[in-house]
Protein backbone atom coordinates (compact mmCIF):
# COMPACT_ATOMS: atom_id res chain seq x y z
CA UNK A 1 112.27 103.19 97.67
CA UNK A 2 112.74 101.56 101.04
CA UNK A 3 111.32 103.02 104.76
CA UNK A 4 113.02 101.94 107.99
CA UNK A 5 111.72 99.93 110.89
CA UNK A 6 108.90 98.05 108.62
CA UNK A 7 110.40 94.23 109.83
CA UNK A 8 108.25 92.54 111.96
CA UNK A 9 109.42 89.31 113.88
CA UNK A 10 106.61 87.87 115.37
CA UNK A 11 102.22 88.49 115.66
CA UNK A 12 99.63 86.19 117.04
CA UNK A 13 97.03 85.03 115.46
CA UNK A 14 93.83 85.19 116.62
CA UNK A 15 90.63 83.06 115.41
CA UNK A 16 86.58 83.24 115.59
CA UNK A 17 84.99 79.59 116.03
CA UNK A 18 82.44 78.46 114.86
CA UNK A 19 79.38 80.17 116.13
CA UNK A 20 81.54 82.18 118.31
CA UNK A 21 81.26 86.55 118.41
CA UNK A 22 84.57 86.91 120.16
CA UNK A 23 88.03 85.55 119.35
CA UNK A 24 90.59 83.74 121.04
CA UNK A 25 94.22 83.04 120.75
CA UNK A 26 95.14 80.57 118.26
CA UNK A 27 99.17 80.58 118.10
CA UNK A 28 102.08 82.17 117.16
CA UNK A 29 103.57 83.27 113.34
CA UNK A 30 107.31 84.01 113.72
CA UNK A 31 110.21 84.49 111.76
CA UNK A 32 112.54 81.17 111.24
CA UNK A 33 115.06 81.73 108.63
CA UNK A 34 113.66 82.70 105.55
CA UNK A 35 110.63 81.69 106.29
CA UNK A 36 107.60 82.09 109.07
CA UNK A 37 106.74 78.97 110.89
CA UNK A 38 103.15 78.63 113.07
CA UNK A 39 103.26 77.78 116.34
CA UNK A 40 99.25 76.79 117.70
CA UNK A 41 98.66 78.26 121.40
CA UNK A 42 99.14 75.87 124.74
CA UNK A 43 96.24 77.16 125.46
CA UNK A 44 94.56 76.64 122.29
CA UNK A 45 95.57 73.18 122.11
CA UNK A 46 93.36 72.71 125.27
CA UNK A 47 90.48 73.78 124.49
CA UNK A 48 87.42 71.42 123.23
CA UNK A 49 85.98 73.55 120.27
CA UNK A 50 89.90 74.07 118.64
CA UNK A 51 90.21 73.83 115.01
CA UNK A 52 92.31 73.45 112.55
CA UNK A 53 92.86 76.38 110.58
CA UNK A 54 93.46 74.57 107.76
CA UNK A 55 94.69 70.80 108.66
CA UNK A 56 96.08 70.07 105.53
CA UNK A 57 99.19 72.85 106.31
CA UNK A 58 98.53 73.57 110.16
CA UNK A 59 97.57 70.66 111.40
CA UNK A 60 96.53 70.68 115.22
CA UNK A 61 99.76 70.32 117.34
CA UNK A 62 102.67 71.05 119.16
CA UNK A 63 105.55 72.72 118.43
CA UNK A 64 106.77 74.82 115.38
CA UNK A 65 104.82 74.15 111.75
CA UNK A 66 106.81 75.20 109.06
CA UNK A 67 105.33 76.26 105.47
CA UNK A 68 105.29 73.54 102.80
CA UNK A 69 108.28 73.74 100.52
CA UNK A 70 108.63 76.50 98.08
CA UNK A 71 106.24 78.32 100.37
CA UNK A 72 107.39 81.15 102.44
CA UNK A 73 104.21 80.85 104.82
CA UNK A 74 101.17 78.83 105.26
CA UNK A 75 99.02 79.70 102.18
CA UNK A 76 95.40 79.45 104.80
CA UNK A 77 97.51 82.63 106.67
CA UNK A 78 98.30 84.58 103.20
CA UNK A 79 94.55 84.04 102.18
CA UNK A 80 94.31 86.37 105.38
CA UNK A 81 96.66 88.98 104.44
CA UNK A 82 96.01 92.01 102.28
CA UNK A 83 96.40 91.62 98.39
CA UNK A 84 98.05 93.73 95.42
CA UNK A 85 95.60 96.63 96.34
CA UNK A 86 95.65 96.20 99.97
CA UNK A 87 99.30 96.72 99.87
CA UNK A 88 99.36 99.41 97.35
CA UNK A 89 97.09 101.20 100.35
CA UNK A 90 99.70 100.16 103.52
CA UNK A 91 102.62 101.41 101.01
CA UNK A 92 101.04 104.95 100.74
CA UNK A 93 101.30 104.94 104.26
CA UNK A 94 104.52 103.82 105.20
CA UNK A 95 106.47 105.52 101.98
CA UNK A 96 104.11 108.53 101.40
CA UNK A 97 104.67 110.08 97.83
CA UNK A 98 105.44 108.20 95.02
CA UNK A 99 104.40 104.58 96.66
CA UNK A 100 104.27 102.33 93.75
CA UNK A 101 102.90 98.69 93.62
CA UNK A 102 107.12 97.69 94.04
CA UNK A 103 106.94 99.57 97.36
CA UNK A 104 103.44 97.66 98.27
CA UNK A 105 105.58 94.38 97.62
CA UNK A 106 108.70 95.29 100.01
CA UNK A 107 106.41 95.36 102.87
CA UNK A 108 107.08 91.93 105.00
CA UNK A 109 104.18 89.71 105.21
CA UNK A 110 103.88 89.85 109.26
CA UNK A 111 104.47 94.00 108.95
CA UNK A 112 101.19 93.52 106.42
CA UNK A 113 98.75 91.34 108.84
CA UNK A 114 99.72 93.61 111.77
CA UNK A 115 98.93 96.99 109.35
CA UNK A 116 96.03 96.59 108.05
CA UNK A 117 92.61 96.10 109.35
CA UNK A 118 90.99 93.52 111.51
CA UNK A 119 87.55 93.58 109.89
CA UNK A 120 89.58 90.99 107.30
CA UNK A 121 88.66 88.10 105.61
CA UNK A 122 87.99 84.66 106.89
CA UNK A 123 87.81 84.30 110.77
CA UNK A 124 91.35 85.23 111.81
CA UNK A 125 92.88 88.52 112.87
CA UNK A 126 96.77 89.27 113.78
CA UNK A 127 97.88 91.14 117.08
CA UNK A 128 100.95 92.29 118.44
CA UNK A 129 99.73 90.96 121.90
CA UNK A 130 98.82 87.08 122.82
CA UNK A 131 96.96 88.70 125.78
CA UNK A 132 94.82 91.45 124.38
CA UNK A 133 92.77 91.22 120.95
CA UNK A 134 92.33 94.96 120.11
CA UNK A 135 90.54 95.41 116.88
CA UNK A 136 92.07 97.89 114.36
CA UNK A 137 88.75 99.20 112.80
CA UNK A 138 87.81 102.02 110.70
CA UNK A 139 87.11 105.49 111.85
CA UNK A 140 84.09 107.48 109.53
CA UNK A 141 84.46 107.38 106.03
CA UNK A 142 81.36 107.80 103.32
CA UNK A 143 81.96 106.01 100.04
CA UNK A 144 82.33 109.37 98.48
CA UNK A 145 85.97 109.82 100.60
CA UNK A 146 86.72 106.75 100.53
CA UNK A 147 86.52 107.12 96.60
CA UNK A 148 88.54 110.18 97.37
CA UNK A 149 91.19 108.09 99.40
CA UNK A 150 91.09 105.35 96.28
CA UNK A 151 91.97 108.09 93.83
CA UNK A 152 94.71 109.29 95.73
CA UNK A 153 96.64 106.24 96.45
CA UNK A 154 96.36 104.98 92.99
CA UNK A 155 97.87 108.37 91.76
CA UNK A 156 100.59 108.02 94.11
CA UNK A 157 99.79 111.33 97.16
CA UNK A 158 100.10 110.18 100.63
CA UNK A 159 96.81 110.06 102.37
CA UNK A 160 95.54 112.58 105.26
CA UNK A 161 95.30 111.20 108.47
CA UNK A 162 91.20 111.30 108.01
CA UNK A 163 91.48 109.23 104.70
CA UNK A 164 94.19 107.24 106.54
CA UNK A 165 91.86 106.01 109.30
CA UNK A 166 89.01 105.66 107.07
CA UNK A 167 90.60 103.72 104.15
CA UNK A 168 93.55 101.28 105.55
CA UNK A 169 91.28 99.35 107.79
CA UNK A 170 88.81 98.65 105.17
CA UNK A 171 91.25 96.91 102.56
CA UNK A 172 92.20 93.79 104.15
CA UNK A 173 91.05 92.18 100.75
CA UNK A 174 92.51 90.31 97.86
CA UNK A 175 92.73 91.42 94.67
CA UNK A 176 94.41 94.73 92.46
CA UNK A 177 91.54 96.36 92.09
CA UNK A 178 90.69 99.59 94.54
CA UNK A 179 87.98 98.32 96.71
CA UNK A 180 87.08 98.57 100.69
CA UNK A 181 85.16 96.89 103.07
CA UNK A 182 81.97 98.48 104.34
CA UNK A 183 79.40 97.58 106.45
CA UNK A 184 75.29 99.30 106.27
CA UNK A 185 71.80 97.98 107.96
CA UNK A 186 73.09 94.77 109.01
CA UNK A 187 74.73 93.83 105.78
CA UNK A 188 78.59 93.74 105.10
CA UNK A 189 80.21 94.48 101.81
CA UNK A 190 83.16 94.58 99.30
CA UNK A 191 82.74 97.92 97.59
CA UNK A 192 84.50 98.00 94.20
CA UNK A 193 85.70 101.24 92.71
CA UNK A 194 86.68 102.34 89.14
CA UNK A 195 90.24 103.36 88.45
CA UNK A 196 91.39 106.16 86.09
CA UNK A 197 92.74 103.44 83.64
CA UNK A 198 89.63 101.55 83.29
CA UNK A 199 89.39 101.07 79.34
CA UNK A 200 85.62 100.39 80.19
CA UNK A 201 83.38 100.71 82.66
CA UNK A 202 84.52 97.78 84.63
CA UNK A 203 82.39 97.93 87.59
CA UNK A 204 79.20 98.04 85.51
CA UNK A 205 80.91 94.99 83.89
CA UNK A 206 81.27 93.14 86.57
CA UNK A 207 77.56 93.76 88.04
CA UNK A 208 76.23 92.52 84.69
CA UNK A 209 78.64 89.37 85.12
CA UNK A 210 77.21 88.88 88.33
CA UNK A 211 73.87 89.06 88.08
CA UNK A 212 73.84 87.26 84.97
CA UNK A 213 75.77 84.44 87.15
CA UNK A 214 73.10 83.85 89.14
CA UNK A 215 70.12 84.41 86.47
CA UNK A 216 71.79 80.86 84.89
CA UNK A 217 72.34 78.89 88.01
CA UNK A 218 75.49 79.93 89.56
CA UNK A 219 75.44 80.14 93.58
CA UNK A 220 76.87 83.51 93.68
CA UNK A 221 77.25 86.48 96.25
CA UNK A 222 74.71 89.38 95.75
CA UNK A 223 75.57 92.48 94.53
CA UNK A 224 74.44 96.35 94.45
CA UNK A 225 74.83 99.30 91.89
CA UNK A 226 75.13 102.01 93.54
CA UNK A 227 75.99 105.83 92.88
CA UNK A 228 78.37 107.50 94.67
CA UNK A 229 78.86 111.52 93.60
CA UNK A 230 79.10 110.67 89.90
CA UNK A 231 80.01 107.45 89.84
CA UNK A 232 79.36 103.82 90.18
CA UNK A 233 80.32 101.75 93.00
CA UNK A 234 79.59 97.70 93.33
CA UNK A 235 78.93 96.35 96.27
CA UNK A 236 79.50 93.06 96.81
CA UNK A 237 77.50 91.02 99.57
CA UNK A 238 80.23 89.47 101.83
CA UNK A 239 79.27 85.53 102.90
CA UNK A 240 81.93 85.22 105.25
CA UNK A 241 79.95 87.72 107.42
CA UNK A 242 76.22 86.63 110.06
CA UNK A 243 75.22 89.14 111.74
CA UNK A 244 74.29 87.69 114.95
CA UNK A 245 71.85 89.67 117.86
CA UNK A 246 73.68 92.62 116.57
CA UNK A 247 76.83 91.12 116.76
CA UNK A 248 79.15 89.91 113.84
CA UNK A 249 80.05 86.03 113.74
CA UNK A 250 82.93 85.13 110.89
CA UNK A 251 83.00 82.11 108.51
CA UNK A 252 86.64 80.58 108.41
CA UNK A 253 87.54 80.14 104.48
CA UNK A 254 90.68 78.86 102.33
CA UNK A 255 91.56 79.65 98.59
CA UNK A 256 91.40 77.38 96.21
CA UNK A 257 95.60 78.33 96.25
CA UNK A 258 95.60 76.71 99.67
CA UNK A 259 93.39 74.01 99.04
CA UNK A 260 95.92 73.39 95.87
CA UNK A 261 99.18 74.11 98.11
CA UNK A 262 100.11 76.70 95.81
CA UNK A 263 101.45 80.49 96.39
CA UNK A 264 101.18 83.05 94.10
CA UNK A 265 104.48 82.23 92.46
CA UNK A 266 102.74 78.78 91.62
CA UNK A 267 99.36 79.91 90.26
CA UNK A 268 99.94 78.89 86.59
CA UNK A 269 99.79 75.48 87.66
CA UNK A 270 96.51 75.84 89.13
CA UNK A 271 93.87 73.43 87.74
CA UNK A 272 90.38 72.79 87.88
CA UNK A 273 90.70 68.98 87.46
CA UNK A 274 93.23 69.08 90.57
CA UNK A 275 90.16 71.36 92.43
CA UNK A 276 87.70 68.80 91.49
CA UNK A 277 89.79 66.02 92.95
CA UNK A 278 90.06 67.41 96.35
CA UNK A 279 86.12 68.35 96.23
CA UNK A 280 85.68 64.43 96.18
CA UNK A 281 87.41 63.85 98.81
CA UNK A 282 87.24 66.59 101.49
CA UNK A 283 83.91 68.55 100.59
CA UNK A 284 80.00 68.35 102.06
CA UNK A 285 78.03 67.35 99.09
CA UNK A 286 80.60 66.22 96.29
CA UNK A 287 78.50 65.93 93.39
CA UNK A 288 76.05 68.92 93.85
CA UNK A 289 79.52 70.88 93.96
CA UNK A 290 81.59 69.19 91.13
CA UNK A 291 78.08 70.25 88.83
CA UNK A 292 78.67 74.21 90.37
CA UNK A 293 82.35 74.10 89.69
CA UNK A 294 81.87 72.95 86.25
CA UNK A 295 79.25 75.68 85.51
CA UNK A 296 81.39 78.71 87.19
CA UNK A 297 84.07 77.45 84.91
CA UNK A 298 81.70 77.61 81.87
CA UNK A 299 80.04 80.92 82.75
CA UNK A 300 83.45 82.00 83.06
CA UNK A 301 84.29 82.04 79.81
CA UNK A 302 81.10 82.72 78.22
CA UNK A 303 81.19 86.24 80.44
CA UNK A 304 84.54 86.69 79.27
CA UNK A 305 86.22 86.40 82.76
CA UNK A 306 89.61 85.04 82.10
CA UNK A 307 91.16 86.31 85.30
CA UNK A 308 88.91 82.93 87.22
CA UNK A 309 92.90 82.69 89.25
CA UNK A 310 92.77 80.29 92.34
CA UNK A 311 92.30 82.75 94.77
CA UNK A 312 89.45 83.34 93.15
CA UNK A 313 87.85 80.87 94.68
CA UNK A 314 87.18 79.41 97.94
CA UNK A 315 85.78 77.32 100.77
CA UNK A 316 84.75 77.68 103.94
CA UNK A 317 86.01 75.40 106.37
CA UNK A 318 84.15 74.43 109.35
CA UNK A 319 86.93 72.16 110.97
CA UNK A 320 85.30 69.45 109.78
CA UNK A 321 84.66 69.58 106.10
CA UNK A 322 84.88 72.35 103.54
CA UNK A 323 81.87 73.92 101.37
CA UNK A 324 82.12 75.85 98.00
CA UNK A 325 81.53 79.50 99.02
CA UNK A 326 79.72 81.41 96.42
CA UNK A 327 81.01 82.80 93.20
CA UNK A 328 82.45 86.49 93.52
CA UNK A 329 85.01 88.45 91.71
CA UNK A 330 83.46 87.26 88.13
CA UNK A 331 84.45 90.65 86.17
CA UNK A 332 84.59 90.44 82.09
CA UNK A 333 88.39 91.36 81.12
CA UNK A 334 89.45 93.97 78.45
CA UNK A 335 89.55 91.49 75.47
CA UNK A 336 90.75 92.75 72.03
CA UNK A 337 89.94 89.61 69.12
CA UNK A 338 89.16 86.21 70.18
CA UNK A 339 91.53 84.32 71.38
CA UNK A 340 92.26 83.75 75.03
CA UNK A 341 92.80 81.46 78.01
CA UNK A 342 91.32 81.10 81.61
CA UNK A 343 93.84 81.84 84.55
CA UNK A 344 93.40 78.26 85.52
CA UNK A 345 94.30 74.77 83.65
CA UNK A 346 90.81 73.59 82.68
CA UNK A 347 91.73 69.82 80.91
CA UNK A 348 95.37 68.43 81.39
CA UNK A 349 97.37 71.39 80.43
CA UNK A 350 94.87 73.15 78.03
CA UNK A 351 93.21 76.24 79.24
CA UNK A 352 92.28 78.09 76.07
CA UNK A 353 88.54 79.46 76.59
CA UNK A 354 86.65 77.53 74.66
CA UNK A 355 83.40 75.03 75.52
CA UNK A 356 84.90 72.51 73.92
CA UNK A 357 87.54 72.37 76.37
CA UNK A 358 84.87 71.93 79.41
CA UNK A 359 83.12 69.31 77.60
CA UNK A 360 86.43 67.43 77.33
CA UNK A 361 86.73 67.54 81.20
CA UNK A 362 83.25 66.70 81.85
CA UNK A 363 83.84 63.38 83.25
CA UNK A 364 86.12 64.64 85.99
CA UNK A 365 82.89 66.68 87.52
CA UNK A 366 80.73 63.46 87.42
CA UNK A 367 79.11 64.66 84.23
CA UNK A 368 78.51 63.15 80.82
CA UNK A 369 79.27 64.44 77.64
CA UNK A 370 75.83 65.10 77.16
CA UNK A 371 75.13 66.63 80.88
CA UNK A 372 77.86 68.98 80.08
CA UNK A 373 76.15 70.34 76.45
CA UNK A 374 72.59 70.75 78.26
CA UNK A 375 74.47 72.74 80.77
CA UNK A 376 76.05 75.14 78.26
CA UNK A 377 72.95 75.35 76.48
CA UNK A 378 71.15 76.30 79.32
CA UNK A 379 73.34 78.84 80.94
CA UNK A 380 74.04 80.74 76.64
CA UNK A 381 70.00 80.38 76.76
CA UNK A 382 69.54 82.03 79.69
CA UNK A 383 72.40 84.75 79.06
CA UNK A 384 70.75 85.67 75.63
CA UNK A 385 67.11 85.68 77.21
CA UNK A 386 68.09 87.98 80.25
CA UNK A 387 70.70 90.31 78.76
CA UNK A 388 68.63 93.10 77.88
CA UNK A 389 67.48 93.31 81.81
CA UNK A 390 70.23 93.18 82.93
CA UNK A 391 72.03 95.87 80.81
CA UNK A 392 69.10 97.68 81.67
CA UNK A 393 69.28 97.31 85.23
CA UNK A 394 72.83 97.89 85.16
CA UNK A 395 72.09 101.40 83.25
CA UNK A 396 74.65 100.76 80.65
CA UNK A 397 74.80 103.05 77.26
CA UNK A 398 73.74 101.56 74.27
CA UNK A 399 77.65 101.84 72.89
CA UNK A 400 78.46 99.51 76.40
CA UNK A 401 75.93 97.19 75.53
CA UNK A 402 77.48 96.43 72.01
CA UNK A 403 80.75 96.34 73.08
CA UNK A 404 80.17 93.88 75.80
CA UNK A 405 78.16 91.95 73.41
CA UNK A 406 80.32 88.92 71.45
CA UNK A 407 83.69 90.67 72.78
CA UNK A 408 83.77 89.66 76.43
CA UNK A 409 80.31 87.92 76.56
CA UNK A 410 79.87 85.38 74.34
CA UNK A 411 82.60 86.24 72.42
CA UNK A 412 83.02 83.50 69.25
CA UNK A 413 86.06 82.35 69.92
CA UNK A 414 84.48 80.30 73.27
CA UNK A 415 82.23 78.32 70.76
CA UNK A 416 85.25 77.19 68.35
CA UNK A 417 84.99 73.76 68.00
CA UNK A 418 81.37 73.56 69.98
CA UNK A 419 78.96 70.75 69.19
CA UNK A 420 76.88 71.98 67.22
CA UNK A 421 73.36 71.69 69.68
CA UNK A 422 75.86 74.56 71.41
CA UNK A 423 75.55 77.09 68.07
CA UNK A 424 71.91 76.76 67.49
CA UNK A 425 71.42 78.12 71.24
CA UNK A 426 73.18 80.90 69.86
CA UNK A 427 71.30 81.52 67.01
């Protein structure tokens, strides 16, 4: 299915500074080929406060940037454009009935930053104008219609012009899952919906996952169970959001895909060894993060999160150095036996889910063999010891609870070939 008139040649992209409530003009993204090349501002260039927006692919300059090769556009721009579900949402409106994920995926990436909302990710925005920054925000919308407006895309019937306005602004987001950005008393949020072909109740999942995160160690965002007619909704505490004297200042952030120079095309060769490299060289406090890193990718797999992709993690960037953002998108996956692997290469080019794996990579995070078991311990200690609170606080069913139990959390194939200090924690 194809619509006319959805090419785009050219937007402007705008930025937030540091500290700054208003943005200005940062450059140019334009078509060149088969590709889009970046352009920064004249004016941009002059100014005493420009950054980078990332330096590694747009370094500040002169003169036409093209992508890296293989890439189709700067990876720090794509981290700012709408994802799988995002898509799915600015397909419903431009092909109405029927819109599929396929028809999501036709739409060209400058047609997708200029559709969708400026409330997006990260600290830039895209314009039609270099002159005039005029926000595309969201008009009403309770989390009861935009649940409504959720349903309805993902069963494929165009959208009113209410649910339009209310739901395409909000999902300039990564990820598949149906989810929209929403703001309340100060605080902004990713709200996460179910879909109808959850085989569990995924956003309960996810809540447990995330609060269990944090009861271990983890640095992670906060999150909220929340009702919604009759159903749940996460929220999700956004970090790259201060609200300032009433005013909202952004965080600039990068994926761990753009910090690895990858696209999605590239993902499988995403590695956490290759992550920890560049955390040695380019981030604030090296070793503090190298010990998080290692933990997230241990929690990881003792939640039973196996979708732990690149883009599923970040950094803010500061145009100076970059800084670990906390943990989000930590969601147990449907899991049927025990075998399985992470999304990401964990030791050379292993990444079955097992703790034996992470202890074998130990030494690339600054830890010792030994650091690395008392870590485990501590975090399957602390899972075991706060489980029943959380499931409780969560409001899961006692059938939920067992299922979770040793199939996505803890599940025995992660302690295969374990030391055996790991098992008795277990026991």
């Amino acid at each position: 299915m194809t619509a006319p008139n959805l090419l785009a040649d050219e937007c402007y992209a705008w930025i937030w500074l540091p500290a700054a409530t208003e943005p200005v003009l940062a450059g140019r993204l334009g078509r060149d080929g088969n590709t889009l090349s970046f352009a920064y501002a004249d004016s941009y260039l002059r100014r005493s406060d420009a950054i980078s927006i990332y330096p590694d692919e747009l370094p500040l300059q002169e003169g036409p940037i093209s992508p890296a090769p293989g890439l189709m556009l700067a990876s720090c721009i794509r981290d700012a454009a709408p994802d799988a579900w995002g898509r799915r949402v600015l397909a419903n409106q431009s092909f109405g009935a029927g819109a599929s994920d396929l028809d999501g995926a036709e739409l060209d990436e400058i047609s997708c930053l200029l559709r969708s909302g400026s409330d997006r990710i990260g600290a830039l925005d895209f314009q039609s104008s270099p002159t005039r920054h005029t926000p595309r925000l969201p008009h009403g919308g309770s989390l009861d219609r935009l649940l409504d407006a959720a349903d309805l895309v993902q069963r494929g019937i165009p959208l009113s012009r209410e649910l339009k306005s209310a739901l395409l602004p909000r999902c300039a987001v990564g990820g598949a899952r149906p989810k929209a950005l929403v703001a309340d008393e100060g605080k902004a949020f990713i709200a996460k919906f179910s879909g109808p072909n959850d085989g569990f109740d995924i956003v309960k999942a996810e809540f447990i996952a995330m609060r269990l995160a944090r009861v271990v160690g983890l640095e992670v965002a906060p999150v909220q169970l929340v009702r919604s007619g009759s159903r749940d909704v996460l929220l999700i505490e956004r970090f790259d959001r201060i609200m300032d004297d009433g005013v909202w200042r952004r965080r600039a952030m990068v994926s761990g895909l753009t910090l690895l120079g990858l696209d999605e095309m590239m993902a499988r060769y995403a590695s956490y060894e290759d992550l920890a490299e560049l955390v040695k060289k380019g981030f604030d406090a090296p070793e503090r993060t190298l010990r998080e890193l290692f933990g997230r990718i241990v929690f990881n797999i003792l939640c039973g999160n196996t979708d732990d992709h690149a883009r599923n993690h970040s950094a803010f960037w500061n145009g100076s150095s970059l800084q670990l953002t906390p943990a989000y998108d930590i969601c147990p996956q449907s899991r049927h036996g025990n075998e399985a692997s992470q999304a990401m290469l964990i030791h050379g080019d292993h990444r079955d889910s097992r703790l034996a794996r992470c202890i074998e990579a130990a030494d690339v995070f600054g830890l010792t063999r030994d650091d690395a078991i008392a870590l485990i311990i501590g975090q399957v200690q602390a899972m075991i010891a706060n489980w029943e609170n959380v499931c409780v606080e969560a409001g899961i069913s006692d059938l939920d609870k067992r299922q979770f139990a040793r199939r996505q959390f803890l599940n025995p194939y992660a302690f295969e070939g374990a030391p055996e200090d790991i098992l008795k924690a277990l026991r």
